[in-house]
N, C-alpha and C. Protein backbone atom coordinates (compact mmCIF):
# COMPACT_ATOMS: atom_id res chain seq x y z
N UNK A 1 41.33 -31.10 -11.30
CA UNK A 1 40.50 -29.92 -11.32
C UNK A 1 39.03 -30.32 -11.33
N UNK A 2 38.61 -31.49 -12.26
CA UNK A 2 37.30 -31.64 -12.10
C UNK A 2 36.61 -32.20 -10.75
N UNK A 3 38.01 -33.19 -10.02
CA UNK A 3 37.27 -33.77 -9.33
C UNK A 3 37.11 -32.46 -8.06
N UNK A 4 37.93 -31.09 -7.84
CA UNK A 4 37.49 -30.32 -6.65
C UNK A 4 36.62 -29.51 -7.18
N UNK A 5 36.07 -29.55 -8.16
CA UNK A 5 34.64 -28.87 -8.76
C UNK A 5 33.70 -29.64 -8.49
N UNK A 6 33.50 -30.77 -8.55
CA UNK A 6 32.52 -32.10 -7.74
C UNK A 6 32.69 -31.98 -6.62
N UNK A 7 33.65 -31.82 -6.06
CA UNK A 7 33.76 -32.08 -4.14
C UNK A 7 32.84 -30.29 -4.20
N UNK A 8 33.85 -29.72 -4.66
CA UNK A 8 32.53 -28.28 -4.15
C UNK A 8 30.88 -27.97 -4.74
N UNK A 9 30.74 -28.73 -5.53
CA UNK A 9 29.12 -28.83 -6.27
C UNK A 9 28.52 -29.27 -5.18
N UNK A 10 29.52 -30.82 -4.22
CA UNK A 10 28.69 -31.59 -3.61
C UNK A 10 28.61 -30.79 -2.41
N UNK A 11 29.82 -29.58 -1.65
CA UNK A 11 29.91 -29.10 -0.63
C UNK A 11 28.45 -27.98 -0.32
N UNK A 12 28.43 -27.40 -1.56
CA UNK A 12 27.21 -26.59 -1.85
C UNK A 12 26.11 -27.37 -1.84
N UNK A 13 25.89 -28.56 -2.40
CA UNK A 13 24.55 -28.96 -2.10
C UNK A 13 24.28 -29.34 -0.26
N UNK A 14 25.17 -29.62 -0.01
CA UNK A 14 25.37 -29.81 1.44
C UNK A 14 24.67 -28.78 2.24
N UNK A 15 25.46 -27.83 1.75
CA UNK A 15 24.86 -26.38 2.53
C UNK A 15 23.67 -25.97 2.24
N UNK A 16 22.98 -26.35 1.28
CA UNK A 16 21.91 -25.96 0.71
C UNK A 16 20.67 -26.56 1.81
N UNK A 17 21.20 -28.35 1.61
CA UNK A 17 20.53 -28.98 2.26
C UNK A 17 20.21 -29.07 3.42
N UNK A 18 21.04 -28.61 3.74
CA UNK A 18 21.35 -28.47 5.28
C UNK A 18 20.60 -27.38 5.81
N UNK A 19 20.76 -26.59 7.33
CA UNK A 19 20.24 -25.42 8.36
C UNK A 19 21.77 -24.89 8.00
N UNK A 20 22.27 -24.85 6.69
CA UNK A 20 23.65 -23.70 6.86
C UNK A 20 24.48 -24.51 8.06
N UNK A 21 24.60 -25.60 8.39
CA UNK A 21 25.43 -26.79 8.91
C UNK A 21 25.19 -26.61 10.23
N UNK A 22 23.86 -26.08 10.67
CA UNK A 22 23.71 -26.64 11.91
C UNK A 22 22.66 -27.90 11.73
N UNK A 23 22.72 -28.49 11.07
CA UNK A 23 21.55 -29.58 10.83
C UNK A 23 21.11 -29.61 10.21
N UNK A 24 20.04 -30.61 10.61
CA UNK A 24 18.79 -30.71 9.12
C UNK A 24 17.92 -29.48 9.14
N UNK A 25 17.73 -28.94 7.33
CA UNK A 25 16.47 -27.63 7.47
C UNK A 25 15.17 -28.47 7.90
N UNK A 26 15.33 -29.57 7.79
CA UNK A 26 13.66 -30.02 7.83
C UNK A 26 13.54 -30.83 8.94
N UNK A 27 14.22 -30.82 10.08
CA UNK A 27 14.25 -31.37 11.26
C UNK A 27 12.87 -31.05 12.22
N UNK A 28 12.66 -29.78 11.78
CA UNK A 28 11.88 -28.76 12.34
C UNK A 28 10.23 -29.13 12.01
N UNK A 29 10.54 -29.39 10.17
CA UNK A 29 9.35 -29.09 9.43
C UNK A 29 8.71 -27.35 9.06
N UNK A 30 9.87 -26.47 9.12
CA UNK A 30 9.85 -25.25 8.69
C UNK A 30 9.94 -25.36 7.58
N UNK A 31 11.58 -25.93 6.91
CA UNK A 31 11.81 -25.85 4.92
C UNK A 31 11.01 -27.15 4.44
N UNK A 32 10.18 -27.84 5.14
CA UNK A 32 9.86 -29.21 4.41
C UNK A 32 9.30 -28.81 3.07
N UNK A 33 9.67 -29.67 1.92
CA UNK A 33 9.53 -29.63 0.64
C UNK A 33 9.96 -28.51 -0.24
N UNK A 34 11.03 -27.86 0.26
CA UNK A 34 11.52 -26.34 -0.50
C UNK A 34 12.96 -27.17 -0.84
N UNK A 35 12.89 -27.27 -2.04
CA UNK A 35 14.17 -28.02 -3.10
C UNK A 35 15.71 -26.99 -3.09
N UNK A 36 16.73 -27.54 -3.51
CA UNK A 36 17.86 -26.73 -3.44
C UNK A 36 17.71 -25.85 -4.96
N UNK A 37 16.87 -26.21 -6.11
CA UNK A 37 16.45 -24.78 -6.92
C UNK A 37 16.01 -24.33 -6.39
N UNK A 38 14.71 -23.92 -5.92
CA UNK A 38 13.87 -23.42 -5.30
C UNK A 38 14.85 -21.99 -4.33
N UNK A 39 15.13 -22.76 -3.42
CA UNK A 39 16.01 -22.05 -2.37
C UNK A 39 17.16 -21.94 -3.01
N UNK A 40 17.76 -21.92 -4.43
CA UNK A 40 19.11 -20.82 -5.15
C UNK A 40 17.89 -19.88 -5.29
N UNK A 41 17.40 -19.77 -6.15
CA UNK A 41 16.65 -19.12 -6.83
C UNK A 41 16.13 -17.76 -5.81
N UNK A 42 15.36 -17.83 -4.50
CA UNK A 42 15.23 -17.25 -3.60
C UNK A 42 16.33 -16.69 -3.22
N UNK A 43 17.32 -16.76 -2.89
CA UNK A 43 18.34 -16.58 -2.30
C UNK A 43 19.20 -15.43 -3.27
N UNK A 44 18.91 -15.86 -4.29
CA UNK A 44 19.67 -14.81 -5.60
C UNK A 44 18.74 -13.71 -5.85
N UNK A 45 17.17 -14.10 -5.72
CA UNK A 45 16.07 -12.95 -5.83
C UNK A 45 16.26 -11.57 -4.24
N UNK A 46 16.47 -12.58 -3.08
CA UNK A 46 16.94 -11.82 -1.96
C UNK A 46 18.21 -11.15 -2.04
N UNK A 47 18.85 -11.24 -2.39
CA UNK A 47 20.46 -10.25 -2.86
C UNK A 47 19.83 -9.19 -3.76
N UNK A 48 19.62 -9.67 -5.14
CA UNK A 48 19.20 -8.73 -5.83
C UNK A 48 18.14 -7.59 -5.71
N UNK A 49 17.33 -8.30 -5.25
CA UNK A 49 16.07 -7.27 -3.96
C UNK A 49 16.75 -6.37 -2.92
N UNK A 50 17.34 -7.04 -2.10
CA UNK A 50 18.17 -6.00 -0.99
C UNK A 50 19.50 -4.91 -1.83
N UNK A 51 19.85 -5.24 -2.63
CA UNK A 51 20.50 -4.50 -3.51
C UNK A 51 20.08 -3.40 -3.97
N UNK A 52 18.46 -3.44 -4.53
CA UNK A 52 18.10 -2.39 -5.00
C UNK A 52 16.99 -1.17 -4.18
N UNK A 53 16.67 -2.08 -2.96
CA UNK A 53 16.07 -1.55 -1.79
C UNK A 53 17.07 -0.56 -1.16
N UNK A 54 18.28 -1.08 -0.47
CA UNK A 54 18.82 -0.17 -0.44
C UNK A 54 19.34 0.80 -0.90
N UNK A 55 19.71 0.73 -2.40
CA UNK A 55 19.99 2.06 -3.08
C UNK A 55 18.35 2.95 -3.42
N UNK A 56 17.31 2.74 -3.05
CA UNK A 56 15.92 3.43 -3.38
C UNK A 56 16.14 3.54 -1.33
N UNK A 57 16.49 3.19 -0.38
CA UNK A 57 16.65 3.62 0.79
C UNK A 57 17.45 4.97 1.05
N UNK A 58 18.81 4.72 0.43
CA UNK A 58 19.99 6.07 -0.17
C UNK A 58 18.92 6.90 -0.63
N UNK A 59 18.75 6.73 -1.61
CA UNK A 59 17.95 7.84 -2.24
C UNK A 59 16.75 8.54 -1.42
N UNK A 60 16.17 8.03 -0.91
CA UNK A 60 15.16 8.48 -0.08
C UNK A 60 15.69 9.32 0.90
N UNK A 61 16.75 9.03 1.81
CA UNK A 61 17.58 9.86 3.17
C UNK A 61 17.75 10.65 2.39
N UNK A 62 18.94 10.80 1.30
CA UNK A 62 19.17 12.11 0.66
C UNK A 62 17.67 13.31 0.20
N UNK A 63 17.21 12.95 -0.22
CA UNK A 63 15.12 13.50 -0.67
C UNK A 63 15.45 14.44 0.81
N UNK A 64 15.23 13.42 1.90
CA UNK A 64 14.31 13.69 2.87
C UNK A 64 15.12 14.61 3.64
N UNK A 65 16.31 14.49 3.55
CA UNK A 65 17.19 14.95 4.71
C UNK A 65 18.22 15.28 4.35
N UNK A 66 18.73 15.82 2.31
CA UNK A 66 19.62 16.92 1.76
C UNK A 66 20.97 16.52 2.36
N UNK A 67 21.29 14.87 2.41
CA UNK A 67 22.67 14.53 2.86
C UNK A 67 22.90 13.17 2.76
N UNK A 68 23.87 12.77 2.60
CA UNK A 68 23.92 10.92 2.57
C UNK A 68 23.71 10.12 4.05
N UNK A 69 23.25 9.27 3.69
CA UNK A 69 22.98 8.41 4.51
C UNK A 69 24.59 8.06 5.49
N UNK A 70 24.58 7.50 6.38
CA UNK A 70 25.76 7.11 6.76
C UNK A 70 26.18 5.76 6.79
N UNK A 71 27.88 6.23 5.92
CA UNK A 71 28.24 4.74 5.64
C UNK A 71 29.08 4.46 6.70
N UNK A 72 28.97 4.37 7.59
CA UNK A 72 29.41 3.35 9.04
C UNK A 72 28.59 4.16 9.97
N UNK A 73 27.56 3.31 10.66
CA UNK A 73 26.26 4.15 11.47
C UNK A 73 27.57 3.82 12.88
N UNK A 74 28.47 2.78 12.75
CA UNK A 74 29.22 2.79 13.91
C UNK A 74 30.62 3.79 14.35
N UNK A 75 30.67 5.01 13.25
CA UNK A 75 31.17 5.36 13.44
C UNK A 75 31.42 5.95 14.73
N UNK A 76 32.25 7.19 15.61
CA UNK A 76 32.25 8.12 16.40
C UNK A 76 32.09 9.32 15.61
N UNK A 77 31.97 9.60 14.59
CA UNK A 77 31.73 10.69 13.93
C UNK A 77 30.19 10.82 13.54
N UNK A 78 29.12 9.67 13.66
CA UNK A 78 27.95 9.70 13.11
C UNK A 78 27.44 9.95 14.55
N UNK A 79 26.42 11.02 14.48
CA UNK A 79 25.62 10.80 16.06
C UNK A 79 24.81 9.84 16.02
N UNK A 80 24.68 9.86 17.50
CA UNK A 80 23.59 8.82 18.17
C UNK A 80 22.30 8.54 17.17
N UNK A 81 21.56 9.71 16.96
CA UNK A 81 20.36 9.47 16.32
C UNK A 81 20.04 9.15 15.05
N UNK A 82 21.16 9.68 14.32
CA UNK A 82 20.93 9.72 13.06
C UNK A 82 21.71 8.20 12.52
N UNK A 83 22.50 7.51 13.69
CA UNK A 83 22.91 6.09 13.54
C UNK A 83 21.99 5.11 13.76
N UNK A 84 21.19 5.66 14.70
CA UNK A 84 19.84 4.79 15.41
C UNK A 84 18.56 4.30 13.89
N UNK A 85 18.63 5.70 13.93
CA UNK A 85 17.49 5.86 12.48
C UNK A 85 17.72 5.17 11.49
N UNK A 86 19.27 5.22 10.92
CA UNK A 86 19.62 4.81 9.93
C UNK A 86 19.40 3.25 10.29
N UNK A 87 19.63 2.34 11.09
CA UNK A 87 20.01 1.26 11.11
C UNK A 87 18.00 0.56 11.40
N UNK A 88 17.31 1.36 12.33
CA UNK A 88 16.11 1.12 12.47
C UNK A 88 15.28 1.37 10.79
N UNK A 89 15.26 1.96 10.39
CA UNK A 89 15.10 2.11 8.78
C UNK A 89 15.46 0.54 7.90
N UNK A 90 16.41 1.40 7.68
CA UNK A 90 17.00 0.21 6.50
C UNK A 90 17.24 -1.39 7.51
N UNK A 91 17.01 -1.56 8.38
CA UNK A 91 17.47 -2.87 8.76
C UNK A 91 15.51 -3.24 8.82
N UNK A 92 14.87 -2.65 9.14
CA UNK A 92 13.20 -2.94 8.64
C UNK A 92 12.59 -3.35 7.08
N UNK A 93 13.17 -1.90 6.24
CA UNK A 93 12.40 -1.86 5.36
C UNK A 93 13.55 -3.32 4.42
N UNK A 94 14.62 -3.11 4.90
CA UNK A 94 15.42 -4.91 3.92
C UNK A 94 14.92 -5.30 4.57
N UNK A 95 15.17 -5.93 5.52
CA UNK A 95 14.34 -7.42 5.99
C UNK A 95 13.05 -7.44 5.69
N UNK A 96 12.32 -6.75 5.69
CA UNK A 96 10.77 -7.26 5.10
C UNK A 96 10.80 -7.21 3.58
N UNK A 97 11.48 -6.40 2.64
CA UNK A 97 12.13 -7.08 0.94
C UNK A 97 12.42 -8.02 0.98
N UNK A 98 13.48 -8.43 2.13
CA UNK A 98 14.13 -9.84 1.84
C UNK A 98 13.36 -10.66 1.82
N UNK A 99 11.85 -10.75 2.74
CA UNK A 99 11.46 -11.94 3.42
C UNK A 99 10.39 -12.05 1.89
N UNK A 100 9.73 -10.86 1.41
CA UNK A 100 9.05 -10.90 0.29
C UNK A 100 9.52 -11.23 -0.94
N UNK A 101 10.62 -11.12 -0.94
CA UNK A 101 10.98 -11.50 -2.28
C UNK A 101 11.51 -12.77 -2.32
N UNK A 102 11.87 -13.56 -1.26
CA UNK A 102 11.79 -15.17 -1.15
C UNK A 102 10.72 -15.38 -1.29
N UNK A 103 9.64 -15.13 -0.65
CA UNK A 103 8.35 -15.58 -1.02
C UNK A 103 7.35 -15.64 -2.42
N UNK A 104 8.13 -14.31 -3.07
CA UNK A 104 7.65 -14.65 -4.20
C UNK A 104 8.43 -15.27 -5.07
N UNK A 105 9.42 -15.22 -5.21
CA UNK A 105 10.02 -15.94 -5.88
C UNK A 105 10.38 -17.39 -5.73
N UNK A 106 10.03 -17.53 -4.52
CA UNK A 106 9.32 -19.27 -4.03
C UNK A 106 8.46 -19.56 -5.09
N UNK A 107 7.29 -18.88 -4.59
CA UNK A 107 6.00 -18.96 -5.29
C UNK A 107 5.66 -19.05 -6.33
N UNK A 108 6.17 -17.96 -7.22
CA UNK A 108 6.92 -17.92 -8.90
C UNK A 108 7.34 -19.59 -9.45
N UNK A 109 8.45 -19.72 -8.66
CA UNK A 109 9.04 -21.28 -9.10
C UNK A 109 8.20 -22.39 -8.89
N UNK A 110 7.04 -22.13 -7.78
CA UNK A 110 6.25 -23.65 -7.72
C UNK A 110 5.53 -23.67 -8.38
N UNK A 111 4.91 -22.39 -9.19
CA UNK A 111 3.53 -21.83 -9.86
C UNK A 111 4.31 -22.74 -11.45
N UNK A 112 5.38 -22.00 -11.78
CA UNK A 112 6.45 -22.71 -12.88
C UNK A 112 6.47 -24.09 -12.66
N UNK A 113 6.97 -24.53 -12.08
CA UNK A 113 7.02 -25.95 -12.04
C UNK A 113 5.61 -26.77 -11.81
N UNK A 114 4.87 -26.25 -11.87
CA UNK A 114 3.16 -26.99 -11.90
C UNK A 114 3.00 -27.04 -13.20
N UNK A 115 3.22 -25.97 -14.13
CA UNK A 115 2.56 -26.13 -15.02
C UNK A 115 2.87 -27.35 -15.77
N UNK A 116 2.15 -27.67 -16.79
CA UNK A 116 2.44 -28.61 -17.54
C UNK A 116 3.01 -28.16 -18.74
């Protein structure tokens, strides 16, 4: 048991280290010097961020438009527009949470780890 808790500690650092196993992240010089804390840490701030973005997204459609949002925009029962909207919306306003709240919470951790 301990030793496939080591093989998967080490499988995860792998992935960490890695472009998500297409390679090196730092092949590029995009992730150069962003540590595998660093990038948990981000990564758990981006879930928890998109988590609560979208339920303040819910809430907002309902405000604005006295109905729930739709939970499968792929349905045949959702129209065209109101699938369009939904997905142009919330696929904007998360991805730019997501991208901010890695960033700060990057930022957070290097600001932390400077200090003395």
């Amino acid at each position: 048991m301990q030793e496939q808790l080591e093989q998967l500690k080490d499988r995860a650092t792998d992935f960490f280290d890695s472009d998500h196993g297409g390679g090196s992240a730092e092949a590029d010089g995009r992730n150069a010097g962003i540590g595998q804390g660093e990038n948990m840490l981000a990564f758990a701030t981006a879930i928890g961020c998109t988590f609560l973005v979208r339920q303040g997204l819910q809430l907002g459609w309902r405000a604005a438009l006295k109905r729930d949002p739709p939970k499968n925009p792929t349905s045949h029962e959702v129209a065209w527009r109101e699938a369009l909207l939904w997905g142009a919306v919330s696929g904007a306003i998360v991805g730019a949470a997501r991208i901010a709240s890695r960033r700060a919470s990057s930022s957070a951790y290097r600001s932390f780890r400077s200090t003395p």
